[in-house]
PDB file of N, CA and C in Angstrom:
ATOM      1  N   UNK A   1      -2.068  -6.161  15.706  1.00  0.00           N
ATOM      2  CA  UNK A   1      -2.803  -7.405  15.723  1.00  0.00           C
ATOM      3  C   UNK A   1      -2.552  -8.104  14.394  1.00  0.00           C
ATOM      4  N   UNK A   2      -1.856  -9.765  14.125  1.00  0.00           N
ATOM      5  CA  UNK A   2      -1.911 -10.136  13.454  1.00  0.00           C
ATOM      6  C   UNK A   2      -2.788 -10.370  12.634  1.00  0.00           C
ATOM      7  N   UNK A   3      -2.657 -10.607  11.105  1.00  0.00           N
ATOM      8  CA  UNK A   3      -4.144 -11.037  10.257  1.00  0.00           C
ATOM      9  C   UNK A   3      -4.604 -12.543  10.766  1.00  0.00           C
ATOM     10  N   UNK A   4      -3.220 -13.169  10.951  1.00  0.00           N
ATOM     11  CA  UNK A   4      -3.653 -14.672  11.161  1.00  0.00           C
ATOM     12  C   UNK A   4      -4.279 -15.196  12.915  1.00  0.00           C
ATOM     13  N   UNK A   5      -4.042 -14.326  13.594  1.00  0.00           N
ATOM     14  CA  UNK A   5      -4.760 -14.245  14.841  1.00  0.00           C
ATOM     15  C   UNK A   5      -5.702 -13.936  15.097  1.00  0.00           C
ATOM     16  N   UNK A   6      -6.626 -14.862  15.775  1.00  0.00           N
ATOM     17  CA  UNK A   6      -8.091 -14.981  16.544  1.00  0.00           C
ATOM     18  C   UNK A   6      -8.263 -13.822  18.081  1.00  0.00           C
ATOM     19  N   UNK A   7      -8.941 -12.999  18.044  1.00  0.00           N
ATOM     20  CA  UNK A   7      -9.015 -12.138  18.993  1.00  0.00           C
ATOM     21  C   UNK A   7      -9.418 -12.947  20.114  1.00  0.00           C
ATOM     22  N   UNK A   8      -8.644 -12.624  20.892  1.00  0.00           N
ATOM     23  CA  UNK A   8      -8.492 -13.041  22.288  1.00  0.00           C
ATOM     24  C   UNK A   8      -9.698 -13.613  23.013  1.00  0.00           C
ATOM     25  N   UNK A   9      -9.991 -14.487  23.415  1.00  0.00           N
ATOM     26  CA  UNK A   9     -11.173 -15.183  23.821  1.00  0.00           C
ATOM     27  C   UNK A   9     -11.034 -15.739  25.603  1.00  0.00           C
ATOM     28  N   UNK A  10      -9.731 -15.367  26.064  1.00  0.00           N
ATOM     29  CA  UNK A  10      -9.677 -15.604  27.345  1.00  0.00           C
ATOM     30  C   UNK A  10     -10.123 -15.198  28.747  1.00  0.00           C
ATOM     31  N   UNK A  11      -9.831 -15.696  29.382  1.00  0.00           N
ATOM     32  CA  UNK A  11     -11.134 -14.855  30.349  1.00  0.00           C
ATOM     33  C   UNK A  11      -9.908 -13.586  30.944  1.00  0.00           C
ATOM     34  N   UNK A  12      -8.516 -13.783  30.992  1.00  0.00           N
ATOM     35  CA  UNK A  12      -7.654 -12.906  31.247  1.00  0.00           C
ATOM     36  C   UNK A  12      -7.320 -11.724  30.528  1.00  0.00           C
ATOM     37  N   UNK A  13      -8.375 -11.744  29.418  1.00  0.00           N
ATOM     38  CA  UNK A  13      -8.438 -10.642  28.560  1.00  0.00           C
ATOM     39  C   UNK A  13      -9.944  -9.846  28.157  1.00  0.00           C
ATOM     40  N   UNK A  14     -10.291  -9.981  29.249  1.00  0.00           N
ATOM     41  CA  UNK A  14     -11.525  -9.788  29.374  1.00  0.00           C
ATOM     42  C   UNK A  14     -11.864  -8.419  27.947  1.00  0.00           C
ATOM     43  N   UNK A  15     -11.119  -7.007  28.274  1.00  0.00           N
ATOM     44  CA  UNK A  15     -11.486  -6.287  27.416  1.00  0.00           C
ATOM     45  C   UNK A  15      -9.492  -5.401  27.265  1.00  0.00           C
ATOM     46  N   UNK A  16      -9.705  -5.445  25.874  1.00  0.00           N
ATOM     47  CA  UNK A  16      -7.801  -5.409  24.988  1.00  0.00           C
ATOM     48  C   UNK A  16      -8.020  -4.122  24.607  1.00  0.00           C
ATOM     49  N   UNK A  17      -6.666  -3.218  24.500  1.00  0.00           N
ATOM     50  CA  UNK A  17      -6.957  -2.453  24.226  1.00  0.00           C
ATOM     51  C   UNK A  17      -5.950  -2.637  22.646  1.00  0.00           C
ATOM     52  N   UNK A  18      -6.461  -2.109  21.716  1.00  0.00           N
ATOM     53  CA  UNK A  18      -5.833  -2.354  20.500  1.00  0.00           C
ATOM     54  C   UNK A  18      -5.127  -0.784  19.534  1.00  0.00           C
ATOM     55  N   UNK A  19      -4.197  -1.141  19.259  1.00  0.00           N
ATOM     56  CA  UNK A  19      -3.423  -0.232  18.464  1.00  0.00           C
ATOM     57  C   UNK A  19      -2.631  -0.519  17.287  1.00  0.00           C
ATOM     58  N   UNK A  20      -2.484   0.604  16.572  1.00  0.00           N
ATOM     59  CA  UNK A  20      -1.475  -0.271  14.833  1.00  0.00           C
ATOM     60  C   UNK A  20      -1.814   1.600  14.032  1.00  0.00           C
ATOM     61  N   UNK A  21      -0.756   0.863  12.944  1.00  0.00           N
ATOM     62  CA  UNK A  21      -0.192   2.473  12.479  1.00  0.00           C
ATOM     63  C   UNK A  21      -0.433   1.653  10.899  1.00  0.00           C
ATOM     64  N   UNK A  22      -0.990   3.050   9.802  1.00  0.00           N
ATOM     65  CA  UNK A  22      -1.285   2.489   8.636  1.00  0.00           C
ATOM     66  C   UNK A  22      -2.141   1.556   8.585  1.00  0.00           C
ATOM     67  N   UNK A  23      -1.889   0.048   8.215  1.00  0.00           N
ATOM     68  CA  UNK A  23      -2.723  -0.833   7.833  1.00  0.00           C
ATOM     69  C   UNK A  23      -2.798  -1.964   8.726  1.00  0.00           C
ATOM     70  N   UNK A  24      -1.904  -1.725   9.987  1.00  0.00           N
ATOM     71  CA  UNK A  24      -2.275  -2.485  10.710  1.00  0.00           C
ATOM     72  C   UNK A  24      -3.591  -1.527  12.004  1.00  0.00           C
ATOM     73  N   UNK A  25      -3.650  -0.163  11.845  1.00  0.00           N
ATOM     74  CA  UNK A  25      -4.656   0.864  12.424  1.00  0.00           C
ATOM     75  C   UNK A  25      -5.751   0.587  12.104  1.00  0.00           C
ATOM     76  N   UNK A  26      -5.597   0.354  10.575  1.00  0.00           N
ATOM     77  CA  UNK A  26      -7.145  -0.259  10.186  1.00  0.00           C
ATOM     78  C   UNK A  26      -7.765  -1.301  10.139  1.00  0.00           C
ATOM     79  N   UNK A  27      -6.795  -2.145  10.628  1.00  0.00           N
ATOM     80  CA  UNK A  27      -7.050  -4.027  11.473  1.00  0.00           C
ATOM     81  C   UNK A  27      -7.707  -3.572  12.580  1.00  0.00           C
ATOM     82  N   UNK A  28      -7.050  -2.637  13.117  1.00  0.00           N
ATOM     83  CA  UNK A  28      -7.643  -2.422  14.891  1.00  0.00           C
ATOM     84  C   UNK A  28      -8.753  -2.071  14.852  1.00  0.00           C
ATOM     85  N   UNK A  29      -9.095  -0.874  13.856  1.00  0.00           N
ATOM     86  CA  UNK A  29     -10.502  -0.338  13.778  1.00  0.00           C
ATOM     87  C   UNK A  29     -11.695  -1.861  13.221  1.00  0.00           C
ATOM     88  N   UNK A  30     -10.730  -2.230  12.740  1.00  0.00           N
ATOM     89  CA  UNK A  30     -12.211  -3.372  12.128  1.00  0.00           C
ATOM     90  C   UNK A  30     -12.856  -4.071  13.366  1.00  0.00           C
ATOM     91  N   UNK A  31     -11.334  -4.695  13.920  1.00  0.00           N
ATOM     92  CA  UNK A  31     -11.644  -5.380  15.120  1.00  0.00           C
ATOM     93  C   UNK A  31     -12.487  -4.980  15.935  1.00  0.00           C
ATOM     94  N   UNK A  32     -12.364  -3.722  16.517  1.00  0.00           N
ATOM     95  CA  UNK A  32     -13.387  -2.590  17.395  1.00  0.00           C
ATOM     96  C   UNK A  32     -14.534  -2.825  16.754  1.00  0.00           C
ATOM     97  N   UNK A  33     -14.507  -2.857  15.745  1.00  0.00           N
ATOM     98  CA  UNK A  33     -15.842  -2.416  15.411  1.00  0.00           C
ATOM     99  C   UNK A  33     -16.562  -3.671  15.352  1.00  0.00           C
ATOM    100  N   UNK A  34     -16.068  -4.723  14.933  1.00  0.00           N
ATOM    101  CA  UNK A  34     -16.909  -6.296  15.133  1.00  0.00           C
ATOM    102  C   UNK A  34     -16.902  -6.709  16.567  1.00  0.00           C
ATOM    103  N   UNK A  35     -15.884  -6.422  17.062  1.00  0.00           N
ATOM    104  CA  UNK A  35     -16.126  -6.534  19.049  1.00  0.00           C
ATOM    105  C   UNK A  35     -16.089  -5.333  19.673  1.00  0.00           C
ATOM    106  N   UNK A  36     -16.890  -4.620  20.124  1.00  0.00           N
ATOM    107  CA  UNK A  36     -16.869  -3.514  20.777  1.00  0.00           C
ATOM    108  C   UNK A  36     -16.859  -3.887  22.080  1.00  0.00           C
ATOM    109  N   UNK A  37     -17.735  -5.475  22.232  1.00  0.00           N
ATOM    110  CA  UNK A  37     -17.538  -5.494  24.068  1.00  0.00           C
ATOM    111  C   UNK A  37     -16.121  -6.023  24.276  1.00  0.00           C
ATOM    112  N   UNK A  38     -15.262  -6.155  23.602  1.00  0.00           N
ATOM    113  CA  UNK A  38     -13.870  -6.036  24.069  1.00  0.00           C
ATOM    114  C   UNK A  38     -12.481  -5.640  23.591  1.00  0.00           C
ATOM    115  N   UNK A  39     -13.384  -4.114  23.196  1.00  0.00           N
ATOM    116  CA  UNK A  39     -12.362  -3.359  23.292  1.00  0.00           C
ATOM    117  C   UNK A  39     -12.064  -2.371  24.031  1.00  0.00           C
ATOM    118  N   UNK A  40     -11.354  -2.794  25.175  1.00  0.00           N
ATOM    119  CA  UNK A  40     -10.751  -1.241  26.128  1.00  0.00           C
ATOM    120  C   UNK A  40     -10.524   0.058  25.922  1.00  0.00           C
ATOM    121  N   UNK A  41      -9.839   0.059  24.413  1.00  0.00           N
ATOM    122  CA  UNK A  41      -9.159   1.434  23.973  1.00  0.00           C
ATOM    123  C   UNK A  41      -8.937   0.987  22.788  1.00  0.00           C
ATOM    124  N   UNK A  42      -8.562   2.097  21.934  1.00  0.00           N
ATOM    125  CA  UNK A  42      -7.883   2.013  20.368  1.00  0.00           C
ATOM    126  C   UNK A  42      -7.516   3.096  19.991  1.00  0.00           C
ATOM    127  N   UNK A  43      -5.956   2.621  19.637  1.00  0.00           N
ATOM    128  CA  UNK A  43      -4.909   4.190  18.984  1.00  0.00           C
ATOM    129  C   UNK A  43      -4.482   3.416  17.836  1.00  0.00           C
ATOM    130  N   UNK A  44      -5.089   4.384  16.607  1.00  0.00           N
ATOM    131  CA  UNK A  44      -5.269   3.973  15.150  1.00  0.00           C
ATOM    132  C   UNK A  44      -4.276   5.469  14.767  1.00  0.00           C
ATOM    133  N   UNK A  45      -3.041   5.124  13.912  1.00  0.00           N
ATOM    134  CA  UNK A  45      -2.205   6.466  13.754  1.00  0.00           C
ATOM    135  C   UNK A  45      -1.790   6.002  12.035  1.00  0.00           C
ATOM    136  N   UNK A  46      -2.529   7.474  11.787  1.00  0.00           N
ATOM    137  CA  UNK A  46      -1.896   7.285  10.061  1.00  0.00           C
ATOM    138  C   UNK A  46      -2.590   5.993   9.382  1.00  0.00           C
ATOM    139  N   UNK A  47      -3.586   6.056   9.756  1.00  0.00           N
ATOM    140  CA  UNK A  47      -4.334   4.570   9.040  1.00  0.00           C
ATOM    141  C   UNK A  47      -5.769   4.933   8.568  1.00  0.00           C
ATOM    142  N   UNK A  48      -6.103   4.156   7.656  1.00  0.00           N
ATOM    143  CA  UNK A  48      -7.296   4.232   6.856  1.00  0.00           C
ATOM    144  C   UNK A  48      -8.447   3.575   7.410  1.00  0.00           C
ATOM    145  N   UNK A  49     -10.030   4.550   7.233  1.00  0.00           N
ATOM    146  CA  UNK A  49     -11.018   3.914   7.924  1.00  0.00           C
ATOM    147  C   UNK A  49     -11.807   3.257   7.247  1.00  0.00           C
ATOM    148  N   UNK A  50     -12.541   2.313   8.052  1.00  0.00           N
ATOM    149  CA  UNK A  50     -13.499   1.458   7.238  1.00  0.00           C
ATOM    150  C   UNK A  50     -14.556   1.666   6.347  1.00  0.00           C
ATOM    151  N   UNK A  51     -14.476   1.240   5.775  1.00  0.00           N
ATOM    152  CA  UNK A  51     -14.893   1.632   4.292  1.00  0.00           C
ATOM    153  C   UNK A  51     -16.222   0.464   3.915  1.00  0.00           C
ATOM    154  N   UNK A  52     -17.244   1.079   3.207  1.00  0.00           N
ATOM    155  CA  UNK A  52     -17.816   0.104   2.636  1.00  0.00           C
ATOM    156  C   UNK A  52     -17.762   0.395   1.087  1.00  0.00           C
ATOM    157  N   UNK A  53     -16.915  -1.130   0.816  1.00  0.00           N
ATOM    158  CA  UNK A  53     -16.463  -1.206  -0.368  1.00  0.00           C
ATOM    159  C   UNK A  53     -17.759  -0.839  -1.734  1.00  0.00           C
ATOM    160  N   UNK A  54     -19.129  -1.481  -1.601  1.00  0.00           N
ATOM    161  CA  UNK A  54     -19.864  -1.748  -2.203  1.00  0.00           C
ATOM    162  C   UNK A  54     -20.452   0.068  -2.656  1.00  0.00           C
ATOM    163  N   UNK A  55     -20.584   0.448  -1.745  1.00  0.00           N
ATOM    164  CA  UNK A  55     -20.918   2.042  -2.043  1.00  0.00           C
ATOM    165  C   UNK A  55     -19.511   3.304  -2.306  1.00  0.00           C
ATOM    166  N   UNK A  56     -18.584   2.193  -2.236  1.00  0.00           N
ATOM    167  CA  UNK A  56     -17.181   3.450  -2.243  1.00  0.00           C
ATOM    168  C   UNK A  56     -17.315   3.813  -4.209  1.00  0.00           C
ATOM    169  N   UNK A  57     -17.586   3.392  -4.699  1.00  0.00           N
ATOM    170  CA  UNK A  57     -17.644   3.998  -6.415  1.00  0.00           C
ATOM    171  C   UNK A  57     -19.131   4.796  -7.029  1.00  0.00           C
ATOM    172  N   UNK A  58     -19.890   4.972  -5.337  1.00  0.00           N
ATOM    173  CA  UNK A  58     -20.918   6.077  -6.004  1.00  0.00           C
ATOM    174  C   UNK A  58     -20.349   7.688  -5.304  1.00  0.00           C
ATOM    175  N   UNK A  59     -20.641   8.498  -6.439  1.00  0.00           N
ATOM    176  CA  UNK A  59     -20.278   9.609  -5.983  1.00  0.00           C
ATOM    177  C   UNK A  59     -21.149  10.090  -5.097  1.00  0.00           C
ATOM    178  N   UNK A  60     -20.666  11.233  -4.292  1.00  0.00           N
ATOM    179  CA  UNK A  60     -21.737  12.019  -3.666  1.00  0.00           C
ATOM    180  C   UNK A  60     -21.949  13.659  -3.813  1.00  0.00           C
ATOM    181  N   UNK A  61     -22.740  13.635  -3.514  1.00  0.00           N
ATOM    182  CA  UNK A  61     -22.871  15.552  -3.544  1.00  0.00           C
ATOM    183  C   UNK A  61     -21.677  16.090  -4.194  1.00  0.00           C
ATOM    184  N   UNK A  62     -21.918  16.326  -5.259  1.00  0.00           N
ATOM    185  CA  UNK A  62     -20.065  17.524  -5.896  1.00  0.00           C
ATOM    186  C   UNK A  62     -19.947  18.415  -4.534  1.00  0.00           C
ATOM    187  N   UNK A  63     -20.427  19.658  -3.353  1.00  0.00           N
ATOM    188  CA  UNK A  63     -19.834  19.917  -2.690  1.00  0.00           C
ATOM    189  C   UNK A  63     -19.293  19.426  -1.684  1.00  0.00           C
ATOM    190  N   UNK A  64     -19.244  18.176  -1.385  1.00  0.00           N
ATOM    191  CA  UNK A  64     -18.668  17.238  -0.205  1.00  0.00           C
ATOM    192  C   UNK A  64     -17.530  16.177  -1.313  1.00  0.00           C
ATOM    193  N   UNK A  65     -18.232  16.068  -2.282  1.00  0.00           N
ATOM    194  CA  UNK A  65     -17.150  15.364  -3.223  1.00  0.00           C
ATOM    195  C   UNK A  65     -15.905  15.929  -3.164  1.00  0.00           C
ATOM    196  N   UNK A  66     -16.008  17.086  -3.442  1.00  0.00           N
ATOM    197  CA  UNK A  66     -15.125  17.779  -3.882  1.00  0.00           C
ATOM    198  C   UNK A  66     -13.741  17.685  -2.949  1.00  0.00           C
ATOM    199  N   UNK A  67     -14.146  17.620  -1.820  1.00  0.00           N
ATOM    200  CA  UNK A  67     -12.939  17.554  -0.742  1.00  0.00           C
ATOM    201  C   UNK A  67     -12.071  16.169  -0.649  1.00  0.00           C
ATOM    202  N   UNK A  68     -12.472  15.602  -1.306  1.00  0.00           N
ATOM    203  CA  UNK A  68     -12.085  14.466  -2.273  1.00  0.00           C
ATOM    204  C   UNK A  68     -10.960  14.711  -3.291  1.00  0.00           C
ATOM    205  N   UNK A  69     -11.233  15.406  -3.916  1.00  0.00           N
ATOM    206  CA  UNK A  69     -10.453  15.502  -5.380  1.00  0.00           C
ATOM    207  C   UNK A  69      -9.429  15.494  -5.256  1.00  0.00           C
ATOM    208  N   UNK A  70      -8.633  14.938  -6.145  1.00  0.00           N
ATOM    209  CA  UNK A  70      -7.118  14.466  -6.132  1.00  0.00           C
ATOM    210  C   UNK A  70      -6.574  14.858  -7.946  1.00  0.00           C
ATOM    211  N   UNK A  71      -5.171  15.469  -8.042  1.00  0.00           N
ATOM    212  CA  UNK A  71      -5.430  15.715  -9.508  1.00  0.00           C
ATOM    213  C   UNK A  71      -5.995  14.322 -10.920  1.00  0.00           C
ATOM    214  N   UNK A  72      -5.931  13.028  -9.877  1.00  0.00           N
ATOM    215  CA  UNK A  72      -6.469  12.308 -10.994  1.00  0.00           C
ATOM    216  C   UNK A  72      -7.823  11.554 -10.757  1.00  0.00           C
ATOM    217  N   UNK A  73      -9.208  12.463 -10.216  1.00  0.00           N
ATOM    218  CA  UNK A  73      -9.863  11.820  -9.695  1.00  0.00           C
ATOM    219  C   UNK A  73     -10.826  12.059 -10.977  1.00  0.00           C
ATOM    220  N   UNK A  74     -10.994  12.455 -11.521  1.00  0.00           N
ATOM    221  CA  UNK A  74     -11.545  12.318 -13.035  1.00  0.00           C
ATOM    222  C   UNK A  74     -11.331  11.437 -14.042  1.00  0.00           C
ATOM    223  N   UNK A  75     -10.488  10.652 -13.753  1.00  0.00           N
ATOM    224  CA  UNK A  75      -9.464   9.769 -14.649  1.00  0.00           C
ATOM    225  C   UNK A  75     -10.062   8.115 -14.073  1.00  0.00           C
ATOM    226  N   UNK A  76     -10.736   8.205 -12.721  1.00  0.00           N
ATOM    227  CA  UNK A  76     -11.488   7.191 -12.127  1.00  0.00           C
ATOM    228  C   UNK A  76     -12.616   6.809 -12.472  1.00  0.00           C
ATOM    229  N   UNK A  77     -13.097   5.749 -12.137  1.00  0.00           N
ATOM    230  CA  UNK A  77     -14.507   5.631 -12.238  1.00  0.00           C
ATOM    231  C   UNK A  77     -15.586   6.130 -11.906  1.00  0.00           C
ATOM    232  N   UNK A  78     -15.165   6.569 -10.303  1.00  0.00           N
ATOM    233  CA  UNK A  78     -15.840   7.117  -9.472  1.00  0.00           C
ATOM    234  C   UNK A  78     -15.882   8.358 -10.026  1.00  0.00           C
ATOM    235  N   UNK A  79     -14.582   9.115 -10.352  1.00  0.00           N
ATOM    236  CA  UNK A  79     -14.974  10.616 -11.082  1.00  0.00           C
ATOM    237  C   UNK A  79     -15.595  10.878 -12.325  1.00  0.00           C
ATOM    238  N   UNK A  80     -15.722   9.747 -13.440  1.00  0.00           N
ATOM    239  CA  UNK A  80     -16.172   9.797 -14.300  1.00  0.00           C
ATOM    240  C   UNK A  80     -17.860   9.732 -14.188  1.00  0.00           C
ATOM    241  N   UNK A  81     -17.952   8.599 -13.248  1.00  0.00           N
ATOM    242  CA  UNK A  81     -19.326   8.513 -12.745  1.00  0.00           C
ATOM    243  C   UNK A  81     -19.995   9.989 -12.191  1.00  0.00           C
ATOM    244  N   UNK A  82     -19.281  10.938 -11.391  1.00  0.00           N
ATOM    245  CA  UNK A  82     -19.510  12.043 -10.934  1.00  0.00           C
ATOM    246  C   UNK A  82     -19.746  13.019 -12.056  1.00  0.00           C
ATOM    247  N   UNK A  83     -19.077  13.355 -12.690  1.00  0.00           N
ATOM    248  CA  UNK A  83     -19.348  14.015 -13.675  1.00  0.00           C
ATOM    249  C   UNK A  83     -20.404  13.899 -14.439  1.00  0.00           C
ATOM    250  N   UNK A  84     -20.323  12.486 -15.341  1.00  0.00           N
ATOM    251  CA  UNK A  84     -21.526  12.467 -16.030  1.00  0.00           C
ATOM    252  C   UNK A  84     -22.889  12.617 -15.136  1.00  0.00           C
ATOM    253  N   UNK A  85     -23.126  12.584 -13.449  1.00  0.00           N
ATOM    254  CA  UNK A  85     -24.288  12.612 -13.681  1.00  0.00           C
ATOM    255  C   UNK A  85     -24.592  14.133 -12.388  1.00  0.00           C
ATOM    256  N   UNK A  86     -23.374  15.267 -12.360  1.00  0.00           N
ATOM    257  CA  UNK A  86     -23.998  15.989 -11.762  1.00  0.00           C
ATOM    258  C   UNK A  86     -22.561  17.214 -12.209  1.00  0.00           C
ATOM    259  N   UNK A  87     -22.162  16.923 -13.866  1.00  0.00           N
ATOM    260  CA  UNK A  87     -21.280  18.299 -14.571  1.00  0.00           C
ATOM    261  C   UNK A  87     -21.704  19.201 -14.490  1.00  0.00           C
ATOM    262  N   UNK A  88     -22.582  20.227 -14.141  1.00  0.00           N
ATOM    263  CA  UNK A  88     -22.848  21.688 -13.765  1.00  0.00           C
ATOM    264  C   UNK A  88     -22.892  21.587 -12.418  1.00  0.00           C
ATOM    265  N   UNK A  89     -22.901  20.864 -11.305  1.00  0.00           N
ATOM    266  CA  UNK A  89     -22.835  21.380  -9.893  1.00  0.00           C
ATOM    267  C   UNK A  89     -21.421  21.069  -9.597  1.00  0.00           C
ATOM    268  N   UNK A  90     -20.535  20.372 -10.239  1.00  0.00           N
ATOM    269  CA  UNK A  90     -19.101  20.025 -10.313  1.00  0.00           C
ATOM    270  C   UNK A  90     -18.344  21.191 -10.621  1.00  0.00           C
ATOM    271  N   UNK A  91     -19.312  21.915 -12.137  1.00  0.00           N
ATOM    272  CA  UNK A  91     -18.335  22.979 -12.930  1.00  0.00           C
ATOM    273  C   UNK A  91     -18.888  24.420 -11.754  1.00  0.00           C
ATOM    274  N   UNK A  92     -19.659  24.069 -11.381  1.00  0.00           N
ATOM    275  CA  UNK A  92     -20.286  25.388 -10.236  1.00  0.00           C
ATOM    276  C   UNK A  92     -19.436  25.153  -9.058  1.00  0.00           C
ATOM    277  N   UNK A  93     -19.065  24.181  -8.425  1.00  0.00           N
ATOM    278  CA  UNK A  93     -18.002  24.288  -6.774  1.00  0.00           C
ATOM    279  C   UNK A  93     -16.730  24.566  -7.428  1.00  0.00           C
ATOM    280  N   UNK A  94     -16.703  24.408  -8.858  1.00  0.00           N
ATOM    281  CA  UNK A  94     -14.576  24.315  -8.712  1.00  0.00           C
ATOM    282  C   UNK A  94     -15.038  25.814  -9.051  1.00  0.00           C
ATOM    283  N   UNK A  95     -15.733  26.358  -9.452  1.00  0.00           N
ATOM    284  CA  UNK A  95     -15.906  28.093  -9.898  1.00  0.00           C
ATOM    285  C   UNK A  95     -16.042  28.484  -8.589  1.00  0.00           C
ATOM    286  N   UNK A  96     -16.947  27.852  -7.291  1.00  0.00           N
ATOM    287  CA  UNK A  96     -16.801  28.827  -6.445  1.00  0.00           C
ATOM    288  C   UNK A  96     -15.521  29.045  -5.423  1.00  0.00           C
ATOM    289  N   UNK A  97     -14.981  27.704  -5.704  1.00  0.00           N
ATOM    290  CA  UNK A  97     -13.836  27.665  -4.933  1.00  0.00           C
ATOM    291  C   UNK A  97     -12.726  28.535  -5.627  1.00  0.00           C
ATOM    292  N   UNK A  98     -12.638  28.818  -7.059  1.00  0.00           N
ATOM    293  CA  UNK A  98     -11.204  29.194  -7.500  1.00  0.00           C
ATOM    294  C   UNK A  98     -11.273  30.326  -7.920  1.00  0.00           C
ATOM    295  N   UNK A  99     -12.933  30.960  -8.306  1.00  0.00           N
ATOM    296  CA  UNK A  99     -12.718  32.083  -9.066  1.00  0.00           C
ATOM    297  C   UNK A  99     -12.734  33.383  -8.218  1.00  0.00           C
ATOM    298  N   UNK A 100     -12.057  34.656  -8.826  1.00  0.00           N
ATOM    299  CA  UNK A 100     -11.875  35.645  -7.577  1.00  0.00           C
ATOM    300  C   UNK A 100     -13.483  36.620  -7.654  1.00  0.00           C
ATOM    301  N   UNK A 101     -14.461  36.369  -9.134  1.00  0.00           N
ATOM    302  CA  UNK A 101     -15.480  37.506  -9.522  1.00  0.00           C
ATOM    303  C   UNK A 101     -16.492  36.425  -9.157  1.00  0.00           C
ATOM    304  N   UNK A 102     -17.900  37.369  -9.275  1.00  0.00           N
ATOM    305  CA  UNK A 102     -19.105  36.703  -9.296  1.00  0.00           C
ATOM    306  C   UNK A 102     -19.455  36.966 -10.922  1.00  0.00           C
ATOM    307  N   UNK A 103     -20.371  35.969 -11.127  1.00  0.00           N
ATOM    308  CA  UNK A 103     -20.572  35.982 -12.039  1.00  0.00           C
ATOM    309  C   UNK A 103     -22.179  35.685 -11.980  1.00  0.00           C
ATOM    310  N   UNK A 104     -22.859  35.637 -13.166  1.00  0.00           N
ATOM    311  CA  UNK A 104     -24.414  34.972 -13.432  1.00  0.00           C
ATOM    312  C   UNK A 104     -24.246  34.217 -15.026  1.00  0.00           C
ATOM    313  N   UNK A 105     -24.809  32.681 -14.222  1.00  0.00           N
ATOM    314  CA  UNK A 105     -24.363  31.643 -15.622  1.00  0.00           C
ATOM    315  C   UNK A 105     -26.076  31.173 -15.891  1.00  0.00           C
ATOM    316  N   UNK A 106     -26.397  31.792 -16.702  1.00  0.00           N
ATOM    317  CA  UNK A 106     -28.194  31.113 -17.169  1.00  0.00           C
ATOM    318  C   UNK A 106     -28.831  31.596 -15.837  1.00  0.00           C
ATOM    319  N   UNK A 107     -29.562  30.455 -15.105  1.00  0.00           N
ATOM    320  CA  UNK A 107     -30.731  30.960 -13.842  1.00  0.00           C
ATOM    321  C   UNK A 107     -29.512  30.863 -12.821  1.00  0.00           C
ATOM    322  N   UNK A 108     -28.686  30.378 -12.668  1.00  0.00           N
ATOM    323  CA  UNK A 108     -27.739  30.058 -11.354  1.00  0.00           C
ATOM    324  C   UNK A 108     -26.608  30.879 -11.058  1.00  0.00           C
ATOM    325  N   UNK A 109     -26.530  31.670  -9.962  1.00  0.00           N
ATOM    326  CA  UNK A 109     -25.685  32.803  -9.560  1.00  0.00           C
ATOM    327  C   UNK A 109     -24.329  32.269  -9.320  1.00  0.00           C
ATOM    328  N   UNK A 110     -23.218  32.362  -9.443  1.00  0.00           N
ATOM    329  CA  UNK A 110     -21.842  31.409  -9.133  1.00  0.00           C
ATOM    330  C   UNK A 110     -21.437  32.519  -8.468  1.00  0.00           C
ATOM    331  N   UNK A 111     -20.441  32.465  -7.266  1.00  0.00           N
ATOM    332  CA  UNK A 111     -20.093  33.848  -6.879  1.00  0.00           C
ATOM    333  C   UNK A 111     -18.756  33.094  -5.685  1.00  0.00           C
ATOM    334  N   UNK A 112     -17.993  33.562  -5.931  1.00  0.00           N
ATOM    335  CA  UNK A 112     -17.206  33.331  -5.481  1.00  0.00           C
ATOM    336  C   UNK A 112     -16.599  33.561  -3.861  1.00  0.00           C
ATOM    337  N   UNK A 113     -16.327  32.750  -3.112  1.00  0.00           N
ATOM    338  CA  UNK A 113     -16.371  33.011  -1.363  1.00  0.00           C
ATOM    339  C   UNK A 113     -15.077  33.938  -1.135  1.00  0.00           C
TER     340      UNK A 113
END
């Protein structure tokens, strides 16, 4: 679906089914999602989902964050933001994910899966 094209308003198109790969996948998904009563179908391949921009630079939970991490996600805003406001539950998932011992750090047990 073009950017510069108006979704179909004809009566011969009653309900479209829409598809796109990469960044045109995530045109389709928008579309769906602002017209749902006419969309038939949607095959979105290798494309990015909608996002709300306004909340994409707060972190969340370090253990759901984490599946996130990229080697330069500390180097971001968003990771910098993470850190400063939750560095011991950050330095506690990369310990439980990497280390092979259990350990005891102050009151909090770290132990490795």
């Amino acid at each position: 679906m073009s950017s510069n094209r108006r979704y179909p308003d004809t009566k011969l198109h009653e309900e479209i089914a829409l598809a796109g790969y990469d960044w045109g996948g995530r045109a389709a998904c928008i579309a769906a999602a602002l017209r749902p009563d006419r969309c038939g179908g949607l095959a979105s391949v290798n494309s990015y989902l909608i996002q709300d921009i306004a909340k994409a630079a707060i972190p969340v939970a370090p253990f759901v964050e984490s599946g996130l991490w990229y080697q330069f996600y500390f180097l971001t805003e968003r990771g910098r933001t993470g850190l400063t406001l939750s560095r011991r539950e950050i330095a506690k998932t990369i310990w439980m994910r990497n280390s092979p011992i259990e350990i005891s750090c102050g009151r909090t047990e770290f132990a490795a899966r």
